[in-house]
Protein backbone atom coordinates (compact mmCIF):
# COMPACT_ATOMS: atom_id res chain seq x y z
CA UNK A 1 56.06 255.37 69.50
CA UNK A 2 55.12 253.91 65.79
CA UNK A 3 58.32 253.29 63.32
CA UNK A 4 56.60 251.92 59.86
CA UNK A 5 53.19 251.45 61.28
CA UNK A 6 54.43 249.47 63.99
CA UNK A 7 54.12 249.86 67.41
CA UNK A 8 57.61 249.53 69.98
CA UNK A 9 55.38 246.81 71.31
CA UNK A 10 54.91 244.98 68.22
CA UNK A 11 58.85 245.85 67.74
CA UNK A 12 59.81 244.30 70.54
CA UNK A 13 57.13 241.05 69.90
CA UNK A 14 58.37 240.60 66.21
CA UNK A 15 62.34 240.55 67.77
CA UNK A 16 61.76 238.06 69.77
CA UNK A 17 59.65 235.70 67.20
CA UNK A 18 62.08 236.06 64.69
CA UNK A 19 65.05 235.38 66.90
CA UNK A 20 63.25 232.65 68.60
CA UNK A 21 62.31 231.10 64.91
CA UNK A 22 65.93 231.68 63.73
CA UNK A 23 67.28 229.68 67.35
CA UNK A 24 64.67 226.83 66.87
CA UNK A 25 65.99 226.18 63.94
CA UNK A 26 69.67 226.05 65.13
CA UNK A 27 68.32 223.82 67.49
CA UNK A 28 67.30 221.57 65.21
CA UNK A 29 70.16 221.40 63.05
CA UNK A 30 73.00 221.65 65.26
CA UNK A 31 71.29 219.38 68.07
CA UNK A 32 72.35 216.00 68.57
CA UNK A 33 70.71 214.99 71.94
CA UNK A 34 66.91 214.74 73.29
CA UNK A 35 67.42 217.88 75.37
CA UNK A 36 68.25 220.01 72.26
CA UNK A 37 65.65 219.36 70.37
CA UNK A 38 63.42 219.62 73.49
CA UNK A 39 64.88 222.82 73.80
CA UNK A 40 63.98 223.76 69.85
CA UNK A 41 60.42 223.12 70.76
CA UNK A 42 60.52 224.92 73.40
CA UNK A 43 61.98 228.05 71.28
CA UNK A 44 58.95 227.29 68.98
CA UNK A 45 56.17 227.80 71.36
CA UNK A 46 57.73 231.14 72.35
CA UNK A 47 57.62 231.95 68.66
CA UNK A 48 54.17 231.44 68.55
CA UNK A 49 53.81 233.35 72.03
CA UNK A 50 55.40 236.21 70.37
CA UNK A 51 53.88 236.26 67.04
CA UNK A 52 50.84 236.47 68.17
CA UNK A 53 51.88 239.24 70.57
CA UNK A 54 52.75 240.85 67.85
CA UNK A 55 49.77 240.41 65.80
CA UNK A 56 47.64 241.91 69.25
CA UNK A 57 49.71 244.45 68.26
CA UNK A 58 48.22 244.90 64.70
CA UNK A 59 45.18 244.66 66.30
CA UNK A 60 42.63 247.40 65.68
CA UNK A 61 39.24 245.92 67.33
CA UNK A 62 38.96 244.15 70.41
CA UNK A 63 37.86 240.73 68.30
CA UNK A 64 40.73 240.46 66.43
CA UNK A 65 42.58 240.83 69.52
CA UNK A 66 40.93 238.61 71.53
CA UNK A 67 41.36 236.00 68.58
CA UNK A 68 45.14 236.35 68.38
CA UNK A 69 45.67 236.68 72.46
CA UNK A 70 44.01 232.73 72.23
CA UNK A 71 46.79 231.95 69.19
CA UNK A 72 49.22 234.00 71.63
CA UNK A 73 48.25 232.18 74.80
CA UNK A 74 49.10 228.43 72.93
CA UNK A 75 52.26 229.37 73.34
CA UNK A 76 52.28 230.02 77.06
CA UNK A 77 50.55 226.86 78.23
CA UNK A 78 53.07 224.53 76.41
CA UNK A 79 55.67 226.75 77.70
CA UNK A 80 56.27 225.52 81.42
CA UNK A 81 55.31 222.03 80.07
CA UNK A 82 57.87 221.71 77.41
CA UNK A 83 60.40 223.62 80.09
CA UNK A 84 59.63 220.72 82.98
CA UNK A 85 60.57 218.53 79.99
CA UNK A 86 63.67 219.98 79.18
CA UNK A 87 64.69 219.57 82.90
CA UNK A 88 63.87 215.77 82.74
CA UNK A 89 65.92 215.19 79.12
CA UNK A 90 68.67 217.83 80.93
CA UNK A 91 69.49 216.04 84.09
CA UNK A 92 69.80 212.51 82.40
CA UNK A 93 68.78 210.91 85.90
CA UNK A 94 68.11 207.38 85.07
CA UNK A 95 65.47 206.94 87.82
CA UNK A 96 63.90 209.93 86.51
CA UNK A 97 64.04 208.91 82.55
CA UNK A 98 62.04 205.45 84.49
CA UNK A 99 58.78 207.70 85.06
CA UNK A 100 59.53 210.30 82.35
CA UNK A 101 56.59 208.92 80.13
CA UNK A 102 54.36 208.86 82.63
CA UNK A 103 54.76 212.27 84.27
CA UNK A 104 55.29 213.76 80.85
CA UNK A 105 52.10 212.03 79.65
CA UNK A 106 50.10 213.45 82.34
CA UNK A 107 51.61 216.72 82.02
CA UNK A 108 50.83 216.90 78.84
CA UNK A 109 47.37 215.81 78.58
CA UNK A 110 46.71 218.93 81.35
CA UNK A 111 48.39 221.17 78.44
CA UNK A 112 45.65 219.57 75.69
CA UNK A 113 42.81 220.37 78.10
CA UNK A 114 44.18 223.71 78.37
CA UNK A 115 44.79 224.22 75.63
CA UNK A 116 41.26 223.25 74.56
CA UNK A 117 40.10 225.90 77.16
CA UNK A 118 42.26 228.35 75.91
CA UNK A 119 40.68 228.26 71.79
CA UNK A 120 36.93 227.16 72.58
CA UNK A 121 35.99 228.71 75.98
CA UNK A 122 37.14 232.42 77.82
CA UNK A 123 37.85 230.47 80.78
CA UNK A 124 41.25 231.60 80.09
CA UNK A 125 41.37 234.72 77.56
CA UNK A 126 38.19 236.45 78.20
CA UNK A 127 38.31 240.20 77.26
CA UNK A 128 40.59 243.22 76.24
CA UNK A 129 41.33 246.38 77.51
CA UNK A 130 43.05 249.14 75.40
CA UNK A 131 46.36 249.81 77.46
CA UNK A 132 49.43 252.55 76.70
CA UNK A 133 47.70 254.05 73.95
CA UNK A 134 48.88 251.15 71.22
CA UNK A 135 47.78 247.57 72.30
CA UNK A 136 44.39 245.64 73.53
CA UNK A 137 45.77 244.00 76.82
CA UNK A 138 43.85 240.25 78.13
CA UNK A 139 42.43 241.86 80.98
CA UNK A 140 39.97 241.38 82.70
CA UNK A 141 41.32 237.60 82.51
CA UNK A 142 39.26 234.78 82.33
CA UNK A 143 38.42 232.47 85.77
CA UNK A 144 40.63 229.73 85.02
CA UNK A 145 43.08 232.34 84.71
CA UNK A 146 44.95 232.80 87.86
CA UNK A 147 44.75 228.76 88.50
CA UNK A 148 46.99 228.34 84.52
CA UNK A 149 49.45 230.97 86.19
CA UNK A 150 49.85 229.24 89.85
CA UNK A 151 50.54 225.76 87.23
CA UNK A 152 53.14 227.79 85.52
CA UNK A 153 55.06 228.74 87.99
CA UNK A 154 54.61 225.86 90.02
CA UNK A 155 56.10 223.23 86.98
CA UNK A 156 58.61 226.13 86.05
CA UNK A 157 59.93 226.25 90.32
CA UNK A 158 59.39 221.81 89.95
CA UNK A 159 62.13 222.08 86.99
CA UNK A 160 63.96 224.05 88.38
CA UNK A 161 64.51 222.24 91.75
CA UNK A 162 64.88 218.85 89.61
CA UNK A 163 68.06 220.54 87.89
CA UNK A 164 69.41 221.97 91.39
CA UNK A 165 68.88 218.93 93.29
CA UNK A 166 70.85 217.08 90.66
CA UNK A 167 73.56 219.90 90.57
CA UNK A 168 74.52 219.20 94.32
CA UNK A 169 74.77 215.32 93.28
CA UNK A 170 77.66 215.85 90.39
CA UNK A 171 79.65 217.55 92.37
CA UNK A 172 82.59 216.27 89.97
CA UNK A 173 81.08 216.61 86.89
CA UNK A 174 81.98 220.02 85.96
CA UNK A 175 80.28 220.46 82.39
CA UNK A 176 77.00 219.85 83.98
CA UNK A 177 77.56 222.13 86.89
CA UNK A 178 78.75 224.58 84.59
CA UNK A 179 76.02 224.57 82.14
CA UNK A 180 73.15 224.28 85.10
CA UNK A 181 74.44 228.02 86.25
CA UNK A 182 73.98 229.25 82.74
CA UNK A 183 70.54 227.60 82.88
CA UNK A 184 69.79 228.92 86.61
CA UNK A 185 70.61 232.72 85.76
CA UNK A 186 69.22 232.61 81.93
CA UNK A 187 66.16 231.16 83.93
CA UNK A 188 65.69 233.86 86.50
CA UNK A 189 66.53 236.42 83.71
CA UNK A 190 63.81 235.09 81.23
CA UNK A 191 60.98 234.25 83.78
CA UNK A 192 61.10 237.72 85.56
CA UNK A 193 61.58 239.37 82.45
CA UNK A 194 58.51 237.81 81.07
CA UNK A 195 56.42 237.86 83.89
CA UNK A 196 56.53 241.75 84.04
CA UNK A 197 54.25 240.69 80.56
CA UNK A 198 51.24 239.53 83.12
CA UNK A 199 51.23 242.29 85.30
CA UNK A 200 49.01 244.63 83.52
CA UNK A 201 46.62 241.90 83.49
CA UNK A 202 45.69 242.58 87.35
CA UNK A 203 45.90 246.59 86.88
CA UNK A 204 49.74 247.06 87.36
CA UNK A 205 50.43 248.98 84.16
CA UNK A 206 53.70 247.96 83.19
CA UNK A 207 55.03 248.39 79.61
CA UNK A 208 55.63 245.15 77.78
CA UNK A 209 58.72 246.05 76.46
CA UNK A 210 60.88 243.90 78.90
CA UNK A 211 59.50 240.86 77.48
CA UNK A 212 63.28 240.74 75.64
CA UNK A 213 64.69 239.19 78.73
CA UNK A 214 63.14 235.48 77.11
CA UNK A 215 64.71 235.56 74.37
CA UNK A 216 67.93 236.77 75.66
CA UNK A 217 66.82 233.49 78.66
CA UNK A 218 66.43 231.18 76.18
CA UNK A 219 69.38 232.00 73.64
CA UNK A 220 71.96 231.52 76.90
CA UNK A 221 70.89 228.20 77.68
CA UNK A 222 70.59 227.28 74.11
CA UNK A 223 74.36 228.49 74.01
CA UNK A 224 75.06 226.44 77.54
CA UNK A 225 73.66 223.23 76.40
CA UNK A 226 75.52 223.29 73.10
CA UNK A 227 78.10 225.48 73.17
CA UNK A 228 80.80 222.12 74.32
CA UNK A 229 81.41 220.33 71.02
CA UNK A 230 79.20 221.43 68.99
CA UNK A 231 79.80 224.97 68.22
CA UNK A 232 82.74 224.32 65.50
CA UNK A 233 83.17 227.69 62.96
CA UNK A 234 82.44 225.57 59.67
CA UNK A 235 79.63 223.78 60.92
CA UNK A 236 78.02 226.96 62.16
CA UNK A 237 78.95 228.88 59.28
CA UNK A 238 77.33 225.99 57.10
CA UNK A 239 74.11 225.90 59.29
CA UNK A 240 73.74 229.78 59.67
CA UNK A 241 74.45 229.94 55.97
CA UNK A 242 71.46 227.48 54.83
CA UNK A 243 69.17 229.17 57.51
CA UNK A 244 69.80 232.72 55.85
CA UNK A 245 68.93 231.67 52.42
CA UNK A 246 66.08 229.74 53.43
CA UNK A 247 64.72 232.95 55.27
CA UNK A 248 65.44 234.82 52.24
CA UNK A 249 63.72 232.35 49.84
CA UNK A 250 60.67 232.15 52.21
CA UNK A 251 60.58 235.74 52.11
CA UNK A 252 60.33 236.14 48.69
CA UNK A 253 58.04 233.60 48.73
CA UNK A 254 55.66 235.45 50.86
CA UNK A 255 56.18 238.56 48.71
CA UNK A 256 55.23 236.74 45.64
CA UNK A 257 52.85 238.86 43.27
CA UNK A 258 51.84 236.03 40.83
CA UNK A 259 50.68 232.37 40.45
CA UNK A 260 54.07 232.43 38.61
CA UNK A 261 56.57 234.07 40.67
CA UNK A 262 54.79 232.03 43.46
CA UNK A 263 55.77 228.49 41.79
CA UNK A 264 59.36 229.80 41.02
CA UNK A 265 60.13 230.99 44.49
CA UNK A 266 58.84 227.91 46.06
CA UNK A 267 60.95 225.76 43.46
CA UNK A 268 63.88 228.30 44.60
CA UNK A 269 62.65 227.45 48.26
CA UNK A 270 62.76 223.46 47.65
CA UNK A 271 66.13 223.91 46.49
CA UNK A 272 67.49 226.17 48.51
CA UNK A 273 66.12 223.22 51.47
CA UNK A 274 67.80 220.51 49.45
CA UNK A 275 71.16 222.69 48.91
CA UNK A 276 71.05 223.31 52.51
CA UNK A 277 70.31 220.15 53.94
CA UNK A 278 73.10 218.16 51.96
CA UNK A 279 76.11 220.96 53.01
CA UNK A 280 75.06 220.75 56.68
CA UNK A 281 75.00 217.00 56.78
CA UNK A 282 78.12 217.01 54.37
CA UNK A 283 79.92 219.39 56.86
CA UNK A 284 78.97 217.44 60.13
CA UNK A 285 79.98 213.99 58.75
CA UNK A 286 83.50 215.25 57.99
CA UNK A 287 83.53 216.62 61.54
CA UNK A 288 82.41 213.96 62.93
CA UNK A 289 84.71 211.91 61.11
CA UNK A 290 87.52 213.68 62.48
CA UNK A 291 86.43 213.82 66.28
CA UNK A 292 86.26 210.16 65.69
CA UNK A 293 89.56 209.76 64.42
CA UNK A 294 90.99 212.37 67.19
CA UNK A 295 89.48 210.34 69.69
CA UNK A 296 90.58 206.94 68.69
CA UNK A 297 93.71 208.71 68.70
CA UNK A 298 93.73 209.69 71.44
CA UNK A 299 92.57 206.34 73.27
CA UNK A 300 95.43 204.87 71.29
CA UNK A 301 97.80 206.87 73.48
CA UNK A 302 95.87 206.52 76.91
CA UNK A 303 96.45 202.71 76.23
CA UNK A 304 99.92 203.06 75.36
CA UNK A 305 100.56 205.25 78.28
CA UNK A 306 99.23 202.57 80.13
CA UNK A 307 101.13 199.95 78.54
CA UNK A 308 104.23 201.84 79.00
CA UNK A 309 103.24 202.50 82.94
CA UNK A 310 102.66 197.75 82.79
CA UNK A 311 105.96 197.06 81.09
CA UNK A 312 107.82 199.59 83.52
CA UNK A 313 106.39 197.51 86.44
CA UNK A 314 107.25 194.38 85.05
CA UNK A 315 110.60 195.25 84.37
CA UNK A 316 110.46 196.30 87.83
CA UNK A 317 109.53 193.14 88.97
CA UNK A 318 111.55 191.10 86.85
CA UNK A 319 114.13 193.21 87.92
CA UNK A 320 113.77 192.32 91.92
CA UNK A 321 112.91 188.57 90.49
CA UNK A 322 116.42 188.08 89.20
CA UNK A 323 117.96 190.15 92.28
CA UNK A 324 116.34 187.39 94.70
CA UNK A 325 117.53 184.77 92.43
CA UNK A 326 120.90 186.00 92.64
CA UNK A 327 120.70 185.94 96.48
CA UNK A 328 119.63 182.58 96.48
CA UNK A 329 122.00 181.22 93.80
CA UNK A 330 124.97 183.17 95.69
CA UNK A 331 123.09 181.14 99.26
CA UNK A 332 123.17 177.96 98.17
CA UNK A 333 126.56 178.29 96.38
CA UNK A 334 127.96 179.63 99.98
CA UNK A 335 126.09 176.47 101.68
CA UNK A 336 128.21 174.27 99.52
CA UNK A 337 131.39 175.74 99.90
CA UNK A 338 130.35 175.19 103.84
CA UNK A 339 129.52 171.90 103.60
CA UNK A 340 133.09 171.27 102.00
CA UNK A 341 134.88 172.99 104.36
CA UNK A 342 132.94 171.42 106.70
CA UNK A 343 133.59 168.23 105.71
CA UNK A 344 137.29 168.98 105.13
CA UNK A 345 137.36 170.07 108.92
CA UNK A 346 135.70 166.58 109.71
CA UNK A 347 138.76 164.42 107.82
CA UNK A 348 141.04 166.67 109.72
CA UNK A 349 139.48 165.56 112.66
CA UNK A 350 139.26 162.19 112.41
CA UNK A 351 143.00 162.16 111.12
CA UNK A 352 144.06 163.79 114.29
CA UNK A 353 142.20 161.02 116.57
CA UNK A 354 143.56 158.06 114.77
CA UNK A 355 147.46 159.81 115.50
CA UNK A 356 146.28 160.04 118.99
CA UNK A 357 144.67 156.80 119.11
């Protein structure tokens, strides 16, 4: 069960960190709306979830386990908060965006209490209990235990129903639709993979190992909310590029063995940031450029289709305009030459009464 001193617990827990790190960041970068960088947060408080998972892991007392199952647990209370708003930024319902502040205020003033609880009190995290031969589980749980859990999965179900109920709505909008399956299933995927994590908290010993399922949850609906538009090869490969060498530099930065080396690599690490930085924005300008210029473009055609489709119906028009005008000039042309001929029939009538006469 142990590969380089590490547990396949703490395996799996440093897996999903660093992927969660490495999609937070893509977040970040590549997102240009409120929901994507709702979403990055998000991704960050299940890096911290995980990380210090992974450091229960490492754990070889029950206090040092205790201490980093509080660090752990930070990352699970902002979790259905920052997920209920996601939902809100998702749907863009304007009625909704009216009380956002308000609900999200609320909501997150509960998190701040709890999260208070969670660092200064065991109302939440109260002991350990060595579990599967390699990890200190949080049980028995604290008493405002269960009542954090029925919160969680009462905002998660809230968020959830917010997104549906605005699904049936857009019936014609087919992005949204589209990308609100990706976020039902990579819901349902994440949540029940994750919650198989509490179980062995009430006694039903279940390995933690399927705690995977959130990150694989949360990198499909990172996918489905950008995945239209944004997802162009050079501005990923710029973006995935910087990221790399920025984990590399920070890397060696941790692995520094000197005062020295420690200046250089964090001088490598500011540069490497800098470097970084400029490329992506370089690369997203010129993009963005040319989506700009494709769509004036194309709204230069749309309103010459459209001015073609006018000047065919005026021509039409015009067209029955001069055919009337024909009619009537030809009508009023044939009521003269009746008039004459009337009037010719007239002299010829009056000539034949004066011979009678």
């Amino acid at each position: 069960m142990e590969f380089l001193q590490i547990t396949l617990t703490g395996w799996v827990a440093l897996s999903i960190a660093l992927s969660m790190a490495f999609l937070a960041g893509l977040m970040f970068i590549l997102g240009n709306e409120r929901s994507h960088y709702v979403w990055g947060v998000f991704c960050v408080a299940v890096t911290i979830w995980a990380g210090g998972f992974y450091m229960v892991s490492l754990a070889h007392n029950p206090q040092t386990a205790v201490f980093w199952w509080r660090i752990s647990f930070i990352g699970i209370i902002l979790n259905p908060f920052l997920y209920f708003q996601f939902a809100l930024e998702f749907v863009g319902n304007k009625l909704l965006a009216t009380h956002r502040m308000l609900v999200s205020g609320g909501l997150y003033l509960a998190a701040a209490v709890f999260l208070f609880l969670d660092i200064a009190t065991n109302l939440i995290v109260n002991k350990v209990t060595f579990l599967f031969g390699d990890i200190y589980f949080d049980t028995p749980p604290g008493p405002l235990y269960l009542y954090f859990m029925t919160l969680f999965l009462l905002l998660v179900c809230w968020a959830l129903f917010i997104i549906f109920n605005e699904y049936r709505k857009r019936k014609s909008d087919f992005l949204f639709r589209q990308r609100s399956i990706y976020l039902f299933i990579a819901s349902a995927i994440a949540y029940v993979g994750g919650s198989m994590n509490f179980l062995p908290v009430y006694g039903i010993e279940v390995p933690p190992t399927t705690a995977f399922a959130v990150a694989f949850g949360a990198i499909v609906i990172a996918y489905a909310i950008l995945r239209h538009g944004l997802f162009e090869v050079r501005v990923v490969t710029a973006q995935s590029l910087a990221l790399i060498l920025v984990i590399f530099t920070l890397v060696r930065l941790f692995m520094s063995g000197s005062i020295q080396e420690t200046i250089f690599n964090l001088l490598m690490l500011a540069a490497t940031l800098a470097v970084g930085i400029y490329l992506i924005l370089n690369v997203r300008k010129e993009i963005e450029q040319r989506e700009r210029s494709d769509n004036l473009a194309k709204e230069v055609e749309d309103k010459n289709g459209k001015l073609n489709e006018k000047t065919l119906e005026l021509n039409k028009q015009l067209a029955e305009i001069e055919k009337m005008n024909k009619y009537m000039v030809d009508r009023e042309l044939k009521m003269v030459e009746l008039k004459k001929e009337k009037d010719h029939l007239s002299d010829e009538v009056a000539e034949l009464r004066k011979r009678i006469g």
